[in-house]
C-alpha atoms as a PDB file:
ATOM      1  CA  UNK A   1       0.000   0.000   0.000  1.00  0.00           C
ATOM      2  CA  UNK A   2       1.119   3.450  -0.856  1.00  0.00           C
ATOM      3  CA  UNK A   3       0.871   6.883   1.038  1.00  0.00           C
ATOM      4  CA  UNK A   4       1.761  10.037  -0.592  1.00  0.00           C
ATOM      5  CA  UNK A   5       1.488  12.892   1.635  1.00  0.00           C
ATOM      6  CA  UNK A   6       0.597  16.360   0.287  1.00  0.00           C
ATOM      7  CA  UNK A   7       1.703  19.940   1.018  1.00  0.00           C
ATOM      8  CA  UNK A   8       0.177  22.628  -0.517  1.00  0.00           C
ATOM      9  CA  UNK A   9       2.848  25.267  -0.171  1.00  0.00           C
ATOM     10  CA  UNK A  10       2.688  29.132  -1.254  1.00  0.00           C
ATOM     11  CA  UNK A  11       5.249  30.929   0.025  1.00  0.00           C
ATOM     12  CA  UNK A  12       6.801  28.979   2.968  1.00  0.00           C
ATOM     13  CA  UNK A  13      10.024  28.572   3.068  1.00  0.00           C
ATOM     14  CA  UNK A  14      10.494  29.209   6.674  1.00  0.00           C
ATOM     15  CA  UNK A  15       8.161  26.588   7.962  1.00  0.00           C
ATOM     16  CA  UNK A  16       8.428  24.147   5.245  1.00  0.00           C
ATOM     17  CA  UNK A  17      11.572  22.568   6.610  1.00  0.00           C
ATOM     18  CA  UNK A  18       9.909  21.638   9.721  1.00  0.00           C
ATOM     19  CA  UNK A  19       7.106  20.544   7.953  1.00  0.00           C
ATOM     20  CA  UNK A  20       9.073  18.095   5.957  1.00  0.00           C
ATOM     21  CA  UNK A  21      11.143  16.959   8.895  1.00  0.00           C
ATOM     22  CA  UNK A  22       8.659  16.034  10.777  1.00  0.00           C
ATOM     23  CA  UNK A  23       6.823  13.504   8.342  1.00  0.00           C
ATOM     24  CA  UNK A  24       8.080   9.835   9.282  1.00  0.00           C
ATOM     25  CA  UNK A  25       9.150   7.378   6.392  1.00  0.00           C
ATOM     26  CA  UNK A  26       7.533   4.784   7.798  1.00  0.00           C
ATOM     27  CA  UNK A  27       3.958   3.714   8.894  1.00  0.00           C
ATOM     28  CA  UNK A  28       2.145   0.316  10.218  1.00  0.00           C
ATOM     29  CA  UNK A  29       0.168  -0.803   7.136  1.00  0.00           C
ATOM     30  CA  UNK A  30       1.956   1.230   4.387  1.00  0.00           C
ATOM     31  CA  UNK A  31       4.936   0.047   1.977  1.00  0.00           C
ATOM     32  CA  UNK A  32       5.834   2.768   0.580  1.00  0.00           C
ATOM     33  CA  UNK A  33       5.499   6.667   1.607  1.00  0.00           C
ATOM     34  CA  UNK A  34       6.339   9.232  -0.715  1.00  0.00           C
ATOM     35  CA  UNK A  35       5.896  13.464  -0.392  1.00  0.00           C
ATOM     36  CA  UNK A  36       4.305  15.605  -2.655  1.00  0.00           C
ATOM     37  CA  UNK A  37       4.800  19.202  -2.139  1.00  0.00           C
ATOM     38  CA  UNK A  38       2.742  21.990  -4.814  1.00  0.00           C
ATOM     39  CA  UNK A  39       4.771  24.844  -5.023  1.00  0.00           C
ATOM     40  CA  UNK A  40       1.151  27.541  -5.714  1.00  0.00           C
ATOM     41  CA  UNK A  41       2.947  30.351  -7.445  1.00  0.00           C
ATOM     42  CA  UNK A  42       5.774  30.287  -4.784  1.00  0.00           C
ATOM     43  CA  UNK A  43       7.819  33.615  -5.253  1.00  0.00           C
ATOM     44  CA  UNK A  44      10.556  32.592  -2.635  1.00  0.00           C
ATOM     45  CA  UNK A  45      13.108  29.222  -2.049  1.00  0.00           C
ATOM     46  CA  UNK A  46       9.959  27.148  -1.128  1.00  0.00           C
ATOM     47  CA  UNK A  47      11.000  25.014  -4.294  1.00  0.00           C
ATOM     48  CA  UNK A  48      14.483  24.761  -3.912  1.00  0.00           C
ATOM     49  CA  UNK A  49      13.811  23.824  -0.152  1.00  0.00           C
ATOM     50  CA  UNK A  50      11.424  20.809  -1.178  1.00  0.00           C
ATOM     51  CA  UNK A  51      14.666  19.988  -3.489  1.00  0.00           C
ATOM     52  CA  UNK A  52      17.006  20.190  -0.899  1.00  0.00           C
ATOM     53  CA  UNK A  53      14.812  17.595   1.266  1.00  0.00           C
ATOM     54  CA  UNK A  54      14.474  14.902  -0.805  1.00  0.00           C
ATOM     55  CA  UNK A  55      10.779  15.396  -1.365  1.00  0.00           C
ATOM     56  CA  UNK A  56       9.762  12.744  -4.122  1.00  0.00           C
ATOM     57  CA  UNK A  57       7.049  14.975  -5.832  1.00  0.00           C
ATOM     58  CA  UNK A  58       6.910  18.906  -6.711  1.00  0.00           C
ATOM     59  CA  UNK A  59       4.459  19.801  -8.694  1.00  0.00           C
ATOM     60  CA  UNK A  60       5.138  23.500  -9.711  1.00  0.00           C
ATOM     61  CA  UNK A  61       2.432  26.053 -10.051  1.00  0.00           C
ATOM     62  CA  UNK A  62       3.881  29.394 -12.186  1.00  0.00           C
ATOM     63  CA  UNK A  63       0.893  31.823 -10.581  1.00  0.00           C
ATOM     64  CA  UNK A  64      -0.861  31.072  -7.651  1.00  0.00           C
ATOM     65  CA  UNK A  65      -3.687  28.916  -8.010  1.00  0.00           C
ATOM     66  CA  UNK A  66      -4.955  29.131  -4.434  1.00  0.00           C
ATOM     67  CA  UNK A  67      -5.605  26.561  -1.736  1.00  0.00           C
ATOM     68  CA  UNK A  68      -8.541  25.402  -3.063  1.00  0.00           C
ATOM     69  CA  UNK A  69      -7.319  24.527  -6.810  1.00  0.00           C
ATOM     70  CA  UNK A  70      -3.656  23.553  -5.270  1.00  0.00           C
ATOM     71  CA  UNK A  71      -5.324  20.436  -3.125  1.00  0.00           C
ATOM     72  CA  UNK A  72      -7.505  19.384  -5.337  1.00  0.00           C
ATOM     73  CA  UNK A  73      -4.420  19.113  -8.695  1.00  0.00           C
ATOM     74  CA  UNK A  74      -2.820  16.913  -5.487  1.00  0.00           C
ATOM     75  CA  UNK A  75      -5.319  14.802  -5.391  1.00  0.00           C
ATOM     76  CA  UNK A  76      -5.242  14.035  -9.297  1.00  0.00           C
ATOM     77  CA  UNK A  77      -1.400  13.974  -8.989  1.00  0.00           C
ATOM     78  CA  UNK A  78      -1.793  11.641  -5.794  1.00  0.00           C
ATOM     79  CA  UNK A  79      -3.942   9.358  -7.678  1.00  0.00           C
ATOM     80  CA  UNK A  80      -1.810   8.925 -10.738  1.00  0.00           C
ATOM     81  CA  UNK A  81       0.951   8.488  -8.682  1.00  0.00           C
ATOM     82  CA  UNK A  82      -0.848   5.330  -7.685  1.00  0.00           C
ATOM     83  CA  UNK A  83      -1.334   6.482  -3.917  1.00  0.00           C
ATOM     84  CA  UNK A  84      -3.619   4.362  -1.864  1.00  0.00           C
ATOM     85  CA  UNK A  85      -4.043   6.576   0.924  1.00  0.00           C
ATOM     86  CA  UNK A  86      -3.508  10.656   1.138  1.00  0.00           C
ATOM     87  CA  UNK A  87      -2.942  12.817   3.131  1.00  0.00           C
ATOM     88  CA  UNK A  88      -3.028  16.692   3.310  1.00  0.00           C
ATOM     89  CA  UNK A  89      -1.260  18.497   5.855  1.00  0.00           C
ATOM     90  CA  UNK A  90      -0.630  22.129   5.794  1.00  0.00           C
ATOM     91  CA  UNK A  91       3.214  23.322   5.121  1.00  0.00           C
ATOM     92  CA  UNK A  92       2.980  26.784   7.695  1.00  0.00           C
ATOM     93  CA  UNK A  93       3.696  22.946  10.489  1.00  0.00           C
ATOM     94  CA  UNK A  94       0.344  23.760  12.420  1.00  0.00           C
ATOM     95  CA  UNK A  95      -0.471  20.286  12.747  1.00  0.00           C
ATOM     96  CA  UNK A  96       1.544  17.464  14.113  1.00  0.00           C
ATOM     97  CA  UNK A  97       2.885  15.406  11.573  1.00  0.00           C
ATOM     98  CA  UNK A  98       3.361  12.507  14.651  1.00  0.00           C
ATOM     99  CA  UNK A  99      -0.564  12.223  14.130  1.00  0.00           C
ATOM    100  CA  UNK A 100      -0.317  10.908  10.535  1.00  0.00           C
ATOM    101  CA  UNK A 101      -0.814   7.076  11.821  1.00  0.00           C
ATOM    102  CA  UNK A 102      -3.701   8.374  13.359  1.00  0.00           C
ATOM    103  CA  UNK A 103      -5.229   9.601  10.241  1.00  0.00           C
ATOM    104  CA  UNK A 104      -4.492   6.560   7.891  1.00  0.00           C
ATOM    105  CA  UNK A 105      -5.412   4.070  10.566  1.00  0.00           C
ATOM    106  CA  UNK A 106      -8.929   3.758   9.845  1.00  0.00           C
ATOM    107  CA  UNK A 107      -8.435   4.164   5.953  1.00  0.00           C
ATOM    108  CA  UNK A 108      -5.698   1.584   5.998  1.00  0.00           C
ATOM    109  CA  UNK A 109      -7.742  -1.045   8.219  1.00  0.00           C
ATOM    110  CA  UNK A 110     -11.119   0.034   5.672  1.00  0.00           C
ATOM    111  CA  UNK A 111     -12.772   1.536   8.483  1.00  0.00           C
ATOM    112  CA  UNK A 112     -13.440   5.436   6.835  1.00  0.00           C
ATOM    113  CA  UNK A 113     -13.053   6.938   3.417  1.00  0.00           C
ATOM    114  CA  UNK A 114     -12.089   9.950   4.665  1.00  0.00           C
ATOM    115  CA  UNK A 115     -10.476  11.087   8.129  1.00  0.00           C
ATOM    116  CA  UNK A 116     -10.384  14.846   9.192  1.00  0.00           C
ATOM    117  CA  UNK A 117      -8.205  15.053  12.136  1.00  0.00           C
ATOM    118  CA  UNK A 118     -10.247  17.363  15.719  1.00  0.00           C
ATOM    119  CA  UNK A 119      -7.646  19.794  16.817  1.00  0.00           C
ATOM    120  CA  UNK A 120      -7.802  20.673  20.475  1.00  0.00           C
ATOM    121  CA  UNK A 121      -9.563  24.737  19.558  1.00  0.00           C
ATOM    122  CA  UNK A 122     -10.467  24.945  23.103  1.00  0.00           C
ATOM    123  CA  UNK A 123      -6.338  24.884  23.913  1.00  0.00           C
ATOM    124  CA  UNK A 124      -4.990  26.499  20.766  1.00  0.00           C
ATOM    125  CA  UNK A 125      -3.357  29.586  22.632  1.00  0.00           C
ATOM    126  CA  UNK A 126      -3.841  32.002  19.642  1.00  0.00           C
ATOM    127  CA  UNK A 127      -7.570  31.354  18.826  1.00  0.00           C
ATOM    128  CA  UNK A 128      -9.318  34.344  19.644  1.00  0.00           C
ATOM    129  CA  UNK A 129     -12.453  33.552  21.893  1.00  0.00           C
ATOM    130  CA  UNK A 130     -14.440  34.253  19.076  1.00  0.00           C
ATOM    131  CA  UNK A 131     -12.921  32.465  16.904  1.00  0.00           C
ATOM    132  CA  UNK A 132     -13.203  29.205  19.240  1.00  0.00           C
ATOM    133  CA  UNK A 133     -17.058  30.330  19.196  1.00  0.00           C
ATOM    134  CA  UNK A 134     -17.004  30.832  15.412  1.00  0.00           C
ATOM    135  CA  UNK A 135     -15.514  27.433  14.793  1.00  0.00           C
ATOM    136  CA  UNK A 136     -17.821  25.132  17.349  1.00  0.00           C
ATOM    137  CA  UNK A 137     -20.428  26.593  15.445  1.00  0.00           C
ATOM    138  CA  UNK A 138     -19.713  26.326  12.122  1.00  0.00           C
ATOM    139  CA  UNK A 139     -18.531  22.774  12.533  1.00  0.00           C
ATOM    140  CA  UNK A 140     -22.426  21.838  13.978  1.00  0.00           C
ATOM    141  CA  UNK A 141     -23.744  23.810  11.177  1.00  0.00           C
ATOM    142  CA  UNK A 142     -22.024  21.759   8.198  1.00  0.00           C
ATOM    143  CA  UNK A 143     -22.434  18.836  10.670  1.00  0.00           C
ATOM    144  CA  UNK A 144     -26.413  19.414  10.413  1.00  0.00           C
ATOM    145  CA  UNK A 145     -26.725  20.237   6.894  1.00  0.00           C
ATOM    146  CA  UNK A 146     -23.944  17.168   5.560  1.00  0.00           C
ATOM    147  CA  UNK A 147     -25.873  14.349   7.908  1.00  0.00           C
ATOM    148  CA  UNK A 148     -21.814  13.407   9.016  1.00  0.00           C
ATOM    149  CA  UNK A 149     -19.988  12.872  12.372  1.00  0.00           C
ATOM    150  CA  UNK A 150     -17.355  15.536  11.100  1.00  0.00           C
ATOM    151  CA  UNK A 151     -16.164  17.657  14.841  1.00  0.00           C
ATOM    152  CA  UNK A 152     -13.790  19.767  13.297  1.00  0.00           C
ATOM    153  CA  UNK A 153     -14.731  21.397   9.725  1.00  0.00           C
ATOM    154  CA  UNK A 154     -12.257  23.959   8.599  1.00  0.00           C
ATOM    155  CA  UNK A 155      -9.678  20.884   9.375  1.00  0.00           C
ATOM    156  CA  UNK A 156      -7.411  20.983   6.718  1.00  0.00           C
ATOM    157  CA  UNK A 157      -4.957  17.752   7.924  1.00  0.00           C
ATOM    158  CA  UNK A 158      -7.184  14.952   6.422  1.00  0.00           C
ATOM    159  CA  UNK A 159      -6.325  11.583   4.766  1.00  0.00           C
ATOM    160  CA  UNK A 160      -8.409   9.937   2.097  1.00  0.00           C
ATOM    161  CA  UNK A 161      -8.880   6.449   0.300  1.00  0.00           C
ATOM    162  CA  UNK A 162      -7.834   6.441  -3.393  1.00  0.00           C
ATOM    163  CA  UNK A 163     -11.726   6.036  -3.878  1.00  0.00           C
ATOM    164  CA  UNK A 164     -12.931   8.968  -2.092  1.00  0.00           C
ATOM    165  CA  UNK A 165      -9.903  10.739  -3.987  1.00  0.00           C
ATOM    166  CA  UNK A 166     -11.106   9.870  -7.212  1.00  0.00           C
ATOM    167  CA  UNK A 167     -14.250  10.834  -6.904  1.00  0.00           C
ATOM    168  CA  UNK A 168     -13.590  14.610  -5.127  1.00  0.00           C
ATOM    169  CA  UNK A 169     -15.008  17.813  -6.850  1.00  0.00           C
ATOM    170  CA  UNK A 170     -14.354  20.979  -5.572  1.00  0.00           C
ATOM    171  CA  UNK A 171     -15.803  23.837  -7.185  1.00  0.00           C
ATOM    172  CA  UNK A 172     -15.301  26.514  -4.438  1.00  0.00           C
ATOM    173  CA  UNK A 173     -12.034  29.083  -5.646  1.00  0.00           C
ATOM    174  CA  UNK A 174     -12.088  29.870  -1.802  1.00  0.00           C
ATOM    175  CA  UNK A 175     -11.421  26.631   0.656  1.00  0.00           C
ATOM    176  CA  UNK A 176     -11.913  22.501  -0.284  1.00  0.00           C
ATOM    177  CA  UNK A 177     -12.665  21.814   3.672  1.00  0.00           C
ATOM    178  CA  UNK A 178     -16.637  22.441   3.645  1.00  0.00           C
ATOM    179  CA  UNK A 179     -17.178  21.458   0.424  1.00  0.00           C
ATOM    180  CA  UNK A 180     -15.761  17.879   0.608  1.00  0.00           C
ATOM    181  CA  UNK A 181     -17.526  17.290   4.102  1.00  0.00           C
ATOM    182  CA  UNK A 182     -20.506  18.197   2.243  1.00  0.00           C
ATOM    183  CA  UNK A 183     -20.323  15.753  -0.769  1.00  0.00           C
ATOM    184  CA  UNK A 184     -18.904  12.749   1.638  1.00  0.00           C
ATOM    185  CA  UNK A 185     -22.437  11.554   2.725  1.00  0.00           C
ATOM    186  CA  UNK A 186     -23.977  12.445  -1.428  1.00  0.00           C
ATOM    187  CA  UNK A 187     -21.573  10.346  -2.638  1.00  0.00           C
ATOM    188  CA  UNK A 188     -21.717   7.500   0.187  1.00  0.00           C
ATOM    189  CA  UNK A 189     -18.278   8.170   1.952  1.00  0.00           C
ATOM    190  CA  UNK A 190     -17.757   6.896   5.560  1.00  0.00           C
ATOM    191  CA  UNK A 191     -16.029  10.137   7.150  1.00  0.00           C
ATOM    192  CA  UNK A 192     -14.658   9.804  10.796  1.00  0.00           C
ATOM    193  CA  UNK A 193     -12.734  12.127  12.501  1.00  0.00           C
ATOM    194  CA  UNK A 194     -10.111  11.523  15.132  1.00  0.00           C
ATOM    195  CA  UNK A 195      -8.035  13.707  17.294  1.00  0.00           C
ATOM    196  CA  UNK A 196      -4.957  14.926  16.743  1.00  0.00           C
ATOM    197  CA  UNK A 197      -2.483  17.864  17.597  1.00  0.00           C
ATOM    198  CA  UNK A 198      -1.266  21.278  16.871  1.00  0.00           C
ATOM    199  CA  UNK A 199       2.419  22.959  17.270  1.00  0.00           C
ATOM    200  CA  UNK A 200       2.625  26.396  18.838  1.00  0.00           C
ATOM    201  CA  UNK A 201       4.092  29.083  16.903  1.00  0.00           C
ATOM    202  CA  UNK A 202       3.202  28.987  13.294  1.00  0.00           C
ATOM    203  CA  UNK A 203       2.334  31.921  11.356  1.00  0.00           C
ATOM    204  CA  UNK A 204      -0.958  33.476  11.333  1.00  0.00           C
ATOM    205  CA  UNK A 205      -3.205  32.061   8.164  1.00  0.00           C
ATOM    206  CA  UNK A 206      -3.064  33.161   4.490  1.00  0.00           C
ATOM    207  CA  UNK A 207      -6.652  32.229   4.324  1.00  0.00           C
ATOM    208  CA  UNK A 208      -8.367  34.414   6.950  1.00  0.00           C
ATOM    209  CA  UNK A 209      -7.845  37.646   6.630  1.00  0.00           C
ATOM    210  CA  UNK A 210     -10.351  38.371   9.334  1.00  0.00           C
ATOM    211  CA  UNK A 211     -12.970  36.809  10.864  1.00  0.00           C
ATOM    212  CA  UNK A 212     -16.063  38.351   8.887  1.00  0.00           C
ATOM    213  CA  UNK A 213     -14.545  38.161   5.832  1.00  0.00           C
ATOM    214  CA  UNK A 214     -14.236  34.567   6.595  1.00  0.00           C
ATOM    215  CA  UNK A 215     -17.206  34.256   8.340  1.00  0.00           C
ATOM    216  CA  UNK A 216     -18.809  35.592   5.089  1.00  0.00           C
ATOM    217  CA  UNK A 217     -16.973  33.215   2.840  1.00  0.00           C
ATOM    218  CA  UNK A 218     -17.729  29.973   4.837  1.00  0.00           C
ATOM    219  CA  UNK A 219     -21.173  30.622   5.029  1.00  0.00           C
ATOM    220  CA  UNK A 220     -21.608  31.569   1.689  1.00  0.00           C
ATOM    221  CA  UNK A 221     -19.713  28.440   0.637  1.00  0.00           C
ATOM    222  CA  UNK A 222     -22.087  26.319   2.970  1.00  0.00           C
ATOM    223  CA  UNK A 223     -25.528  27.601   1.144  1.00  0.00           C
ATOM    224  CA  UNK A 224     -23.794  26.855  -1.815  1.00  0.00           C
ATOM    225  CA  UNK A 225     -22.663  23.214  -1.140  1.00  0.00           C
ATOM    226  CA  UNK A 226     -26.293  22.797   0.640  1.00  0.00           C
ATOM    227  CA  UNK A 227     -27.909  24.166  -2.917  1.00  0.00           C
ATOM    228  CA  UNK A 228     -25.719  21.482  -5.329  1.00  0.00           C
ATOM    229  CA  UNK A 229     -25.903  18.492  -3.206  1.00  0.00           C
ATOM    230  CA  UNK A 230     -29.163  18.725  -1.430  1.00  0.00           C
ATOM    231  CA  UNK A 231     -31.338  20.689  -3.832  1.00  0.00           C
ATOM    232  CA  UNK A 232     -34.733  18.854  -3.314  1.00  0.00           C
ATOM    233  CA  UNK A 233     -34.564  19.655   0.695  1.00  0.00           C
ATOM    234  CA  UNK A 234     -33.355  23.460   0.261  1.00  0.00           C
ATOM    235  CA  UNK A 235     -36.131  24.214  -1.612  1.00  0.00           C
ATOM    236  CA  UNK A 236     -38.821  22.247  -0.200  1.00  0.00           C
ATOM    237  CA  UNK A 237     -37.582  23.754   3.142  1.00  0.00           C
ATOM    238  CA  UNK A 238     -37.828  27.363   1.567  1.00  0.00           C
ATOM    239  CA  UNK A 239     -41.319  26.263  -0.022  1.00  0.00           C
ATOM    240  CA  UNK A 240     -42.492  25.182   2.993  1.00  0.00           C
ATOM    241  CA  UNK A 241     -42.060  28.431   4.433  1.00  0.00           C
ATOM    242  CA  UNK A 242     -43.707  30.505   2.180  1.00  0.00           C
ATOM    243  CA  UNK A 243     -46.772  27.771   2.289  1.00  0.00           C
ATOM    244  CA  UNK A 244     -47.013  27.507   5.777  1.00  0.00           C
ATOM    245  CA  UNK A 245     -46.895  31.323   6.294  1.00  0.00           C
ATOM    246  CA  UNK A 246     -49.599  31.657   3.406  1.00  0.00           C
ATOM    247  CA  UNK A 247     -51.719  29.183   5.050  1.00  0.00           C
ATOM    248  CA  UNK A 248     -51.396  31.285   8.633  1.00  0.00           C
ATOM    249  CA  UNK A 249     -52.545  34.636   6.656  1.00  0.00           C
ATOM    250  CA  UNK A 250     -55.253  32.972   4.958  1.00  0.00           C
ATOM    251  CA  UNK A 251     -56.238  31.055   8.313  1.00  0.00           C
ATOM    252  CA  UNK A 252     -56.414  34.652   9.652  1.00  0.00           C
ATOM    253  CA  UNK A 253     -58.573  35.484   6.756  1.00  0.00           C
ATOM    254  CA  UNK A 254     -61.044  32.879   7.997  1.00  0.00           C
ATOM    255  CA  UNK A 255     -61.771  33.477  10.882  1.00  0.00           C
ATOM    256  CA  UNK A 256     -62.597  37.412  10.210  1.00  0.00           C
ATOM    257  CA  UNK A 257     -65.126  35.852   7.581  1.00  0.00           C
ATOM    258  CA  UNK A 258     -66.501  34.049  11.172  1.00  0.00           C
ATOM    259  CA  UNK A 259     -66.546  37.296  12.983  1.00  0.00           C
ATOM    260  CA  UNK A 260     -68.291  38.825   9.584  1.00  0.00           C
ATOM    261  CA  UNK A 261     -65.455  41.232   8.938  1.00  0.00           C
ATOM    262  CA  UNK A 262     -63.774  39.563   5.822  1.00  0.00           C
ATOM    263  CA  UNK A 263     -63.964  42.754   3.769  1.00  0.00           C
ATOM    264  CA  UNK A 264     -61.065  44.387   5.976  1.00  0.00           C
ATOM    265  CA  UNK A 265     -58.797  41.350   5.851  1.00  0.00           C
ATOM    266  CA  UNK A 266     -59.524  40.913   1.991  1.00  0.00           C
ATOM    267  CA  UNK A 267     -55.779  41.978   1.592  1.00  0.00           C
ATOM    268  CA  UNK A 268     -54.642  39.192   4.113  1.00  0.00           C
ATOM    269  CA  UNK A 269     -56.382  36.640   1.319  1.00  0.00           C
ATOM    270  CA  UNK A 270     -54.275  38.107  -1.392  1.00  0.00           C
ATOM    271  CA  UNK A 271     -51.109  37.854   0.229  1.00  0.00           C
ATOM    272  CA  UNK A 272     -52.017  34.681   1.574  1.00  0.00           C
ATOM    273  CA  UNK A 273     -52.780  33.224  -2.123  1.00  0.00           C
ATOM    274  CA  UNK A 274     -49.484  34.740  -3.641  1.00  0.00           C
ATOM    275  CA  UNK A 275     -47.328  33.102  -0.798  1.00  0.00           C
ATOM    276  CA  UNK A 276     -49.210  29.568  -1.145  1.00  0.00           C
ATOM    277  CA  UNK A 277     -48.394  29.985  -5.016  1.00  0.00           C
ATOM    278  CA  UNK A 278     -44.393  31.088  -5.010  1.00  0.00           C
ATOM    279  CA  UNK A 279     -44.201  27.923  -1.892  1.00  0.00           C
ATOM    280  CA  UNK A 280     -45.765  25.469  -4.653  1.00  0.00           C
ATOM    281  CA  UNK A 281     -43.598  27.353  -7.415  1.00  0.00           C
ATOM    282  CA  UNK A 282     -40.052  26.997  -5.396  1.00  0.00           C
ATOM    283  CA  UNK A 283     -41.153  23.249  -4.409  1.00  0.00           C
ATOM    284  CA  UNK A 284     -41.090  22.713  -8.399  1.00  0.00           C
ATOM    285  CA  UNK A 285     -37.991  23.888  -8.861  1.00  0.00           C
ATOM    286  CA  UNK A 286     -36.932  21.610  -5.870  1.00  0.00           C
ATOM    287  CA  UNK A 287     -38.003  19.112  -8.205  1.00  0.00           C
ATOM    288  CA  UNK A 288     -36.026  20.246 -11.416  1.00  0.00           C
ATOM    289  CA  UNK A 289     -32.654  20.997  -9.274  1.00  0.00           C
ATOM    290  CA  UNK A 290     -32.974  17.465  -7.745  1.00  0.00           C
ATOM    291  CA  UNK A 291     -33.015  16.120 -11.660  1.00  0.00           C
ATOM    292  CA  UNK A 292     -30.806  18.106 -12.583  1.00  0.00           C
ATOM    293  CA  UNK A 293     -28.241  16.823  -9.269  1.00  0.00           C
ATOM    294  CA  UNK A 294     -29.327  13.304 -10.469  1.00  0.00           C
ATOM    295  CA  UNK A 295     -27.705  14.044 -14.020  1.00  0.00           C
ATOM    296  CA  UNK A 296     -25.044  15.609 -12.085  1.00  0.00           C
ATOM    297  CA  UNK A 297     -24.037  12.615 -10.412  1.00  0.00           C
ATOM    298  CA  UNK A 298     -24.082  10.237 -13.435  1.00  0.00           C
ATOM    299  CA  UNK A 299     -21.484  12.694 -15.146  1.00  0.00           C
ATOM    300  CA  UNK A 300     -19.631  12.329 -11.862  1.00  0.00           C
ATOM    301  CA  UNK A 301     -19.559   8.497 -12.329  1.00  0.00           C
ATOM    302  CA  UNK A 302     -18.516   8.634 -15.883  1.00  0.00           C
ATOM    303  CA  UNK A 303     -15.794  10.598 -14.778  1.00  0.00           C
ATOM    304  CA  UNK A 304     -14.375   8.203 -11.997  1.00  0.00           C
ATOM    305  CA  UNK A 305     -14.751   5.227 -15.023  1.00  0.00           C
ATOM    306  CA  UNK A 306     -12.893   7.616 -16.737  1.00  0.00           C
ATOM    307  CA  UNK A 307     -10.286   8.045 -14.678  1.00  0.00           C
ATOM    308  CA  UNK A 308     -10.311   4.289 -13.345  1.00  0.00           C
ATOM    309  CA  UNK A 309      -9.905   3.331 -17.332  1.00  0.00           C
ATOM    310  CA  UNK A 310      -6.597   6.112 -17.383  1.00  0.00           C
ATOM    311  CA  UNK A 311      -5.173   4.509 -14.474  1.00  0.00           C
ATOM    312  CA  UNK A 312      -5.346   0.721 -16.527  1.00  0.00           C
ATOM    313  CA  UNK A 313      -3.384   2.557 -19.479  1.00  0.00           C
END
């Protein structure tokens, strides 16, 4: 079995070389272990350092493609590397590399398709109470909408099967960590999460600039995940709203005709019928998005065929 473990690296060359020193060459389960690092547009010695270590795999970016892009060409460079098992871990050495067996343990063993390793926010010394807040809720929020056991969202130190790799879309320019939780339980993926680590002292993120404007971002990206893989709910949810606040107004209306004043409410019926009509309207196009998801995810499987026939060349 193979593990190739990925660093998405813009700009780094200070923390890369504990990154990289920290990853063991050996784990229980795994024959071989090779290192990928993708060099996004790097404009300092974060290439020459991957060089200088040894690292089996740089795959060189000439602009910056962002994190989002950058993990997601991994993965497809991962998989025709013939890697078994991934992993992502951040090159600014946040997490602890140590918890690596951790993260493979249920993949190797076929217990998960994808792990996302829980840091310890609660103890993280630089997390702003707010932020701790922020986080907690977030995480129950995608945990809600995706129907997973997920405890730590914006987790970016994951490991995934070669399945789950090869089936991974992300369409969001900003982050990959919401977006993947959300298609794990559309596309049948067994996500676990486990523990694991942080190391004091890294730099402050590249991808929060500050707190609303990733606050803004995240949630945005949520709606948007909720919208593509569970269509049929969002809008039946939103449909039901506008019928069941239609059917209050036009309950009002009847009673006033029982206290023989329906003339003055004859406003009430109006509004009541126009809200019972755009509920019915937006639980049709519930209907067409679901279809349309449905075709969606039979171009998805031709793709992974696709890719599966590649891999036979």
């Amino acid at each position: 079995m193979k593990l190739i473990i990925q660093i998405p690296a813009y700009n780094e060359e200070i923390s890369l070389p504990l990154t990289l020193s920290s990853i063991k060459r050996h784990y229980e389960g795994i024959d071989e272990v090779e290192i990928l690092v993708i060099n996004d547009g790097s404009t300092d010695r974060t290439k020459y350092i991957a060089e200088e270590y040894g690292v089996e795999h740089i795959l060189n970016f000439p602009t910056n493609k962002g994190l989002a892009k950058a993990f997601l060409l991994g993965l497809q460079y991962c998989i025709n590397a013939g890697a078994d098992v991934i992993v992502n871990i951040d090159a600014d050495n946040q997490y602890n590399a140590d918890d690596i067996d951790k993260l493979i343990w249920p993949i190797v063993n076929n217990k998960a398709d994808i792990v996302i390793g829980k840091r310890p926010v609660d103890r993280i010394k630089h997390f702003s109470p707010v932020k701790k807040l922020l986080q907690k809720i977030g995480t129950k929020v995608v945990k809600l909408l995706s129907s997973t056991g997920t405890e730590d969202a914006p987790s970016g130190f994951r490991a995934f099967s070669r399945k789950a790799a090869m089936q991974i879309n992300v369409f969001d320019n900003y982050t990959y960590t919401i977006e993947t939780i959300m298609q794990s339980k559309a596309k049948g993926f067994v996500i676990e999460s486990v523990p694991i680590r942080t190391n004091e002292g890294y730099r402050k993120s590249r991808l929060v600039k500050n707190l609303f404007d990733y606050v803004k971002k995240s949630a945005f990206t949520v709606l948007r995940m909720f919208i593509i893989y569970r269509p049929f709910r969002f809008f039946v949810i939103i449909g039901g709203i506008f019928c069941f606040a239609g059917v209050l107004i036009w309950a009002k209306y009847f009673f006033s005709i029982l206290n023989g004043s329906a003339e003055n409410h004859l406003q009430s019926l109006i509004f009541s019928v126009i809200l019972i009509f755009c509920g019915v309207q937006t639980a049709i196009l519930g209907v067409i998005a679901d279809l349309l998801a449905i075709n969606r995810k039979l171009l998805e499987d031709v793709q992974v065929r696709v890719k599966m026939l590649e891999q036979k060349k």
